[in-house]
N, C-alpha and C. Protein backbone atom coordinates (compact mmCIF):
# COMPACT_ATOMS: atom_id res chain seq x y z
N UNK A 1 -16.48 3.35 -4.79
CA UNK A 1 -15.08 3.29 -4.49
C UNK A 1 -14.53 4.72 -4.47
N UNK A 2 -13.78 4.89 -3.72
CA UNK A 2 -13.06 6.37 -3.45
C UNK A 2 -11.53 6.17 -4.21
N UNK A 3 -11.64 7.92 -4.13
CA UNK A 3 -9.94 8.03 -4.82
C UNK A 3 -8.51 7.48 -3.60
N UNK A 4 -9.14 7.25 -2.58
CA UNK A 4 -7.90 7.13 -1.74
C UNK A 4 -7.78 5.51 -1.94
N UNK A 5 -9.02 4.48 -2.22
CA UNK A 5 -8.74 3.26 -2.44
C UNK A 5 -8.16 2.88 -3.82
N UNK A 6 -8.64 3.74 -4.92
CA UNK A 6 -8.24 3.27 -6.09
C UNK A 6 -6.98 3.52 -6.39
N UNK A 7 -6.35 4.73 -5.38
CA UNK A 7 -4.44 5.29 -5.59
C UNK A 7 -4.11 3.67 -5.01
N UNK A 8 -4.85 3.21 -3.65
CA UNK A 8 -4.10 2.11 -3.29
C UNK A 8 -3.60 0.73 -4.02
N UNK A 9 -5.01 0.87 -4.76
CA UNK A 9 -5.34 -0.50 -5.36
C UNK A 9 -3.84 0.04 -6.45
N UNK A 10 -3.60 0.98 -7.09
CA UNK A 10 -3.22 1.12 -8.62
C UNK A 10 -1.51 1.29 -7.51
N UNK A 11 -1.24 2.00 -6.72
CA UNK A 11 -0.11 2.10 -6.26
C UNK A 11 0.52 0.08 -5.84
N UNK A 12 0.25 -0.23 -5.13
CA UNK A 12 0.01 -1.65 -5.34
C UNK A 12 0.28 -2.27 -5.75
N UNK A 13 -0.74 -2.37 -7.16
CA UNK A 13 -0.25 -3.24 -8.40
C UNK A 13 0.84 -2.90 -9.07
N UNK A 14 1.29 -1.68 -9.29
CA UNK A 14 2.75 -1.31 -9.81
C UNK A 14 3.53 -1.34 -8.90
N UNK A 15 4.14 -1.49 -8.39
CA UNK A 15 4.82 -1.89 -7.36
C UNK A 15 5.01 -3.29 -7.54
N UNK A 16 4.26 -4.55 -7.46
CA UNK A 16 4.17 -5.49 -7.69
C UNK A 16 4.25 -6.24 -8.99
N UNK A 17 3.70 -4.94 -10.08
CA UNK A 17 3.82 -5.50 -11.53
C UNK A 17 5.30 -4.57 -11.38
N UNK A 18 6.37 -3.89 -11.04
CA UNK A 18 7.57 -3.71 -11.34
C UNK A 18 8.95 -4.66 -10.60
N UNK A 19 8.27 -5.35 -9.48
CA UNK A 19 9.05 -6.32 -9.23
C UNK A 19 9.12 -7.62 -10.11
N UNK A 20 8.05 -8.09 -10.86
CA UNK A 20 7.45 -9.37 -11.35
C UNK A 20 8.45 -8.93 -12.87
N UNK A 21 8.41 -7.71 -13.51
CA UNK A 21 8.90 -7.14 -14.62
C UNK A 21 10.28 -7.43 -14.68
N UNK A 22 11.02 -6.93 -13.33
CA UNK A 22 12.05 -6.91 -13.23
C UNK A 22 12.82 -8.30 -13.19
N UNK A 23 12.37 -9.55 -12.54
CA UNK A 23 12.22 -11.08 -12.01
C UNK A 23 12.46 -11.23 -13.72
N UNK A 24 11.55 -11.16 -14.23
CA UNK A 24 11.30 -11.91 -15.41
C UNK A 24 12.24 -11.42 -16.52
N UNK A 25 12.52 -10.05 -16.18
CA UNK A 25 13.59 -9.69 -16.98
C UNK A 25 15.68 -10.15 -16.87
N UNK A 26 15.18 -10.58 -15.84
CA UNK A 26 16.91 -11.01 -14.91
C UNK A 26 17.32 -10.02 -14.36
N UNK A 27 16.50 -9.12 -14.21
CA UNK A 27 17.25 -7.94 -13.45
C UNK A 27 17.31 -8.05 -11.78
N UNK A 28 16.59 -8.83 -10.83
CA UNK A 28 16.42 -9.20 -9.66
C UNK A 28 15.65 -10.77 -9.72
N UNK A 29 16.54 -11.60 -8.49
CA UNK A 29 16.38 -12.60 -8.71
C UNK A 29 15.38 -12.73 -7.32
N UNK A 30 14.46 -12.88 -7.53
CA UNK A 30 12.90 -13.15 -6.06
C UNK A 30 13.37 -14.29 -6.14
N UNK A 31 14.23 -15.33 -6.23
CA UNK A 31 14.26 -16.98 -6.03
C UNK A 31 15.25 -16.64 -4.31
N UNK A 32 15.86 -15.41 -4.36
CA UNK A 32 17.09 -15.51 -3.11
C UNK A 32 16.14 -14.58 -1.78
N UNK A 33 16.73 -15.03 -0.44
CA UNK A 33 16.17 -14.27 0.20
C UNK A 33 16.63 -12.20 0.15
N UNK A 34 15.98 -11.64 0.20
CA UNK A 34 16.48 -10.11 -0.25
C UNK A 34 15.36 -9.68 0.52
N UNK A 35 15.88 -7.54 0.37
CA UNK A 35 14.24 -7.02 1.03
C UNK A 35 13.82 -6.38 0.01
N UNK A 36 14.02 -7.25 -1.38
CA UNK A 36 12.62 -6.80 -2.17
C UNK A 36 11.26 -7.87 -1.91
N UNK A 37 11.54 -8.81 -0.90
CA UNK A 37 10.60 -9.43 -0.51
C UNK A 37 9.45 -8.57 0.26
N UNK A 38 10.14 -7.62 0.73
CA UNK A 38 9.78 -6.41 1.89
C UNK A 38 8.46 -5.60 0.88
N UNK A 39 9.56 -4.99 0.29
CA UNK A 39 8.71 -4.25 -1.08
C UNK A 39 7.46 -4.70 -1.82
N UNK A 40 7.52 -6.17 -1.49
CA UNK A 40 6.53 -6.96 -2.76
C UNK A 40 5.33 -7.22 -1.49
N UNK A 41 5.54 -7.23 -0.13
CA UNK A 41 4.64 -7.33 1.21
C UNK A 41 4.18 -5.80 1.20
N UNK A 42 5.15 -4.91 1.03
CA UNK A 42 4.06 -3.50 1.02
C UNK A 42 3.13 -3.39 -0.03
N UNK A 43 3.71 -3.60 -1.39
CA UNK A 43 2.78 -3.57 -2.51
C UNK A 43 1.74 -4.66 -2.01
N UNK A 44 1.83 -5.61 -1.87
CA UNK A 44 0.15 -6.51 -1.74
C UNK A 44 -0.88 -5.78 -0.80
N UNK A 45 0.21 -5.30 0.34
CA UNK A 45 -1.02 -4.87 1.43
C UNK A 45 -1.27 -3.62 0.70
N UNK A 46 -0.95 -2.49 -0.10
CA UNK A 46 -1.48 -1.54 -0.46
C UNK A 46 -2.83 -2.04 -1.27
N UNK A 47 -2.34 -3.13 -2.34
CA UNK A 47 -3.29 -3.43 -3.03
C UNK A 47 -4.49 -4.07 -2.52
N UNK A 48 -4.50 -5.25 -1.33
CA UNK A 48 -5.69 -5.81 -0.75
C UNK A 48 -6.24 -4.59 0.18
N UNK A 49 -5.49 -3.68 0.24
CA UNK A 49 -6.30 -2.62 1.10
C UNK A 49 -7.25 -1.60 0.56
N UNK A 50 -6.79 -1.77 -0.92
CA UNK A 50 -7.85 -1.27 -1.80
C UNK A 50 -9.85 -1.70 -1.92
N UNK A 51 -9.34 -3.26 -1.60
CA UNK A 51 -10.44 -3.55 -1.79
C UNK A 51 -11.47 -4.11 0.07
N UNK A 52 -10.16 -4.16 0.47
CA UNK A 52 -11.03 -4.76 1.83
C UNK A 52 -10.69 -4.07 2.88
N UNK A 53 -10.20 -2.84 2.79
CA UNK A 53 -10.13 -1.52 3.46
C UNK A 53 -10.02 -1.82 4.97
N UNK A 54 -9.08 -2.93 4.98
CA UNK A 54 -7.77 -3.59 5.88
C UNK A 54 -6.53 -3.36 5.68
N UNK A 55 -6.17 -2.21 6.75
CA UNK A 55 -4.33 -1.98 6.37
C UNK A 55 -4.13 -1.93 7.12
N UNK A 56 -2.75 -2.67 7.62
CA UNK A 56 -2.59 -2.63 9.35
C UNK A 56 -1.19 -1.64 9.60
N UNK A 57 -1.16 -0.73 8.90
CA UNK A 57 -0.83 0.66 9.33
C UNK A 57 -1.75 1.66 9.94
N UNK A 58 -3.02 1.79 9.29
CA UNK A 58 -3.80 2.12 9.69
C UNK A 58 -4.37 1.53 11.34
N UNK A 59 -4.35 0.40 11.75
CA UNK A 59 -4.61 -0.26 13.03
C UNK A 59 -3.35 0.41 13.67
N UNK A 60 -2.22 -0.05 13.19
CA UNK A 60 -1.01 0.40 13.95
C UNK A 60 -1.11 2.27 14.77
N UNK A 61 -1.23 2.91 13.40
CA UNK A 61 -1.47 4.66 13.99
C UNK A 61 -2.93 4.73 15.18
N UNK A 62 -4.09 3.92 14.42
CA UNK A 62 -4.99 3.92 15.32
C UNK A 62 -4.98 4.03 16.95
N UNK A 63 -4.58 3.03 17.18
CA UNK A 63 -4.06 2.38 18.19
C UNK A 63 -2.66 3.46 19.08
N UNK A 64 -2.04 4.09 18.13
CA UNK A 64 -1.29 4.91 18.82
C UNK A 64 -1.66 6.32 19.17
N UNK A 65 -2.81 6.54 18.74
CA UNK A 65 -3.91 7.98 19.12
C UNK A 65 -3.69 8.26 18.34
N UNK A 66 -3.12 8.28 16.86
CA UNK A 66 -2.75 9.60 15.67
C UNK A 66 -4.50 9.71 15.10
N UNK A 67 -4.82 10.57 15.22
CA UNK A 67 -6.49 10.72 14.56
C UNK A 67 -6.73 10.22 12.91
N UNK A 68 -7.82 9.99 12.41
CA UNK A 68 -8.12 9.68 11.95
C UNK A 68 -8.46 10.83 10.66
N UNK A 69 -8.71 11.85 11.21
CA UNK A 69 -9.10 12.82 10.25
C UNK A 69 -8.41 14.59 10.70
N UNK A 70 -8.46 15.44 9.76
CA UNK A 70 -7.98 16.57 10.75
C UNK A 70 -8.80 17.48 11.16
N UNK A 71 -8.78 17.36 12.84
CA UNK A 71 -10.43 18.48 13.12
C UNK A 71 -10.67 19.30 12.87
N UNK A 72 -9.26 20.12 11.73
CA UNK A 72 -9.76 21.38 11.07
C UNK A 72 -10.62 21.40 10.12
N UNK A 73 -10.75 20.07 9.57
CA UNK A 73 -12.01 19.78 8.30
C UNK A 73 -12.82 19.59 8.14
N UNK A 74 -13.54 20.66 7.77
CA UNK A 74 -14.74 20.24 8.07
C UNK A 74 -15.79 19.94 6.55
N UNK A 75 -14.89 20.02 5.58
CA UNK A 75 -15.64 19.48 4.15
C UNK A 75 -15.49 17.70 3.75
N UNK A 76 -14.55 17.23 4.81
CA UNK A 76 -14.30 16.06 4.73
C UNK A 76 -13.34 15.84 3.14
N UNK A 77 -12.34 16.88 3.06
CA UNK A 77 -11.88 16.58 1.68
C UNK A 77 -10.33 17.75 1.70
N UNK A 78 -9.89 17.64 2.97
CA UNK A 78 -8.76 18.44 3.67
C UNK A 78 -7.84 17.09 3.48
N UNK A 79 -6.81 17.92 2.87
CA UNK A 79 -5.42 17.24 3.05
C UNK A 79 -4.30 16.99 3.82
């Protein structure tokens, strides 16, 4: 597993464990329609993208020519 999947997986789950925190605390009510519904759809896909290295942002940029890597790198570890 790489560091770019495990930020996903862990970015993700907090995100998702701070909405669920918040729900349970009465501080936001997930029973009404809202766009922390929005928020709680980014957190899952960060997190299932951790493990099944399916994100359809990634398809989305693909698909629009943005490259994949930067051809100045050549250690494979350029930011």
């Amino acid at each position: 597993m790489t560091v770019n999947r495990i930020v996903r997986i862990v970015a993700g789950f907090f995100i998702m464990l701070s909405l669920i925190l918040a729900h349970v605390m009465g501080q936001v009510d997930l029973g009404k329609l809202s766009w922390l519904w929005f928020t709680l759809f980014v957190g899952a896909n960060l997190f299932q993208s951790g493990f099944t290295r399916f994100c359809p942002m990634d398809t989305i940029l693909e698909k629009l020519g943005v490259p994949t890597q930067d051809p100045n790198c050549t250690t494979g570890r350029c930011g």
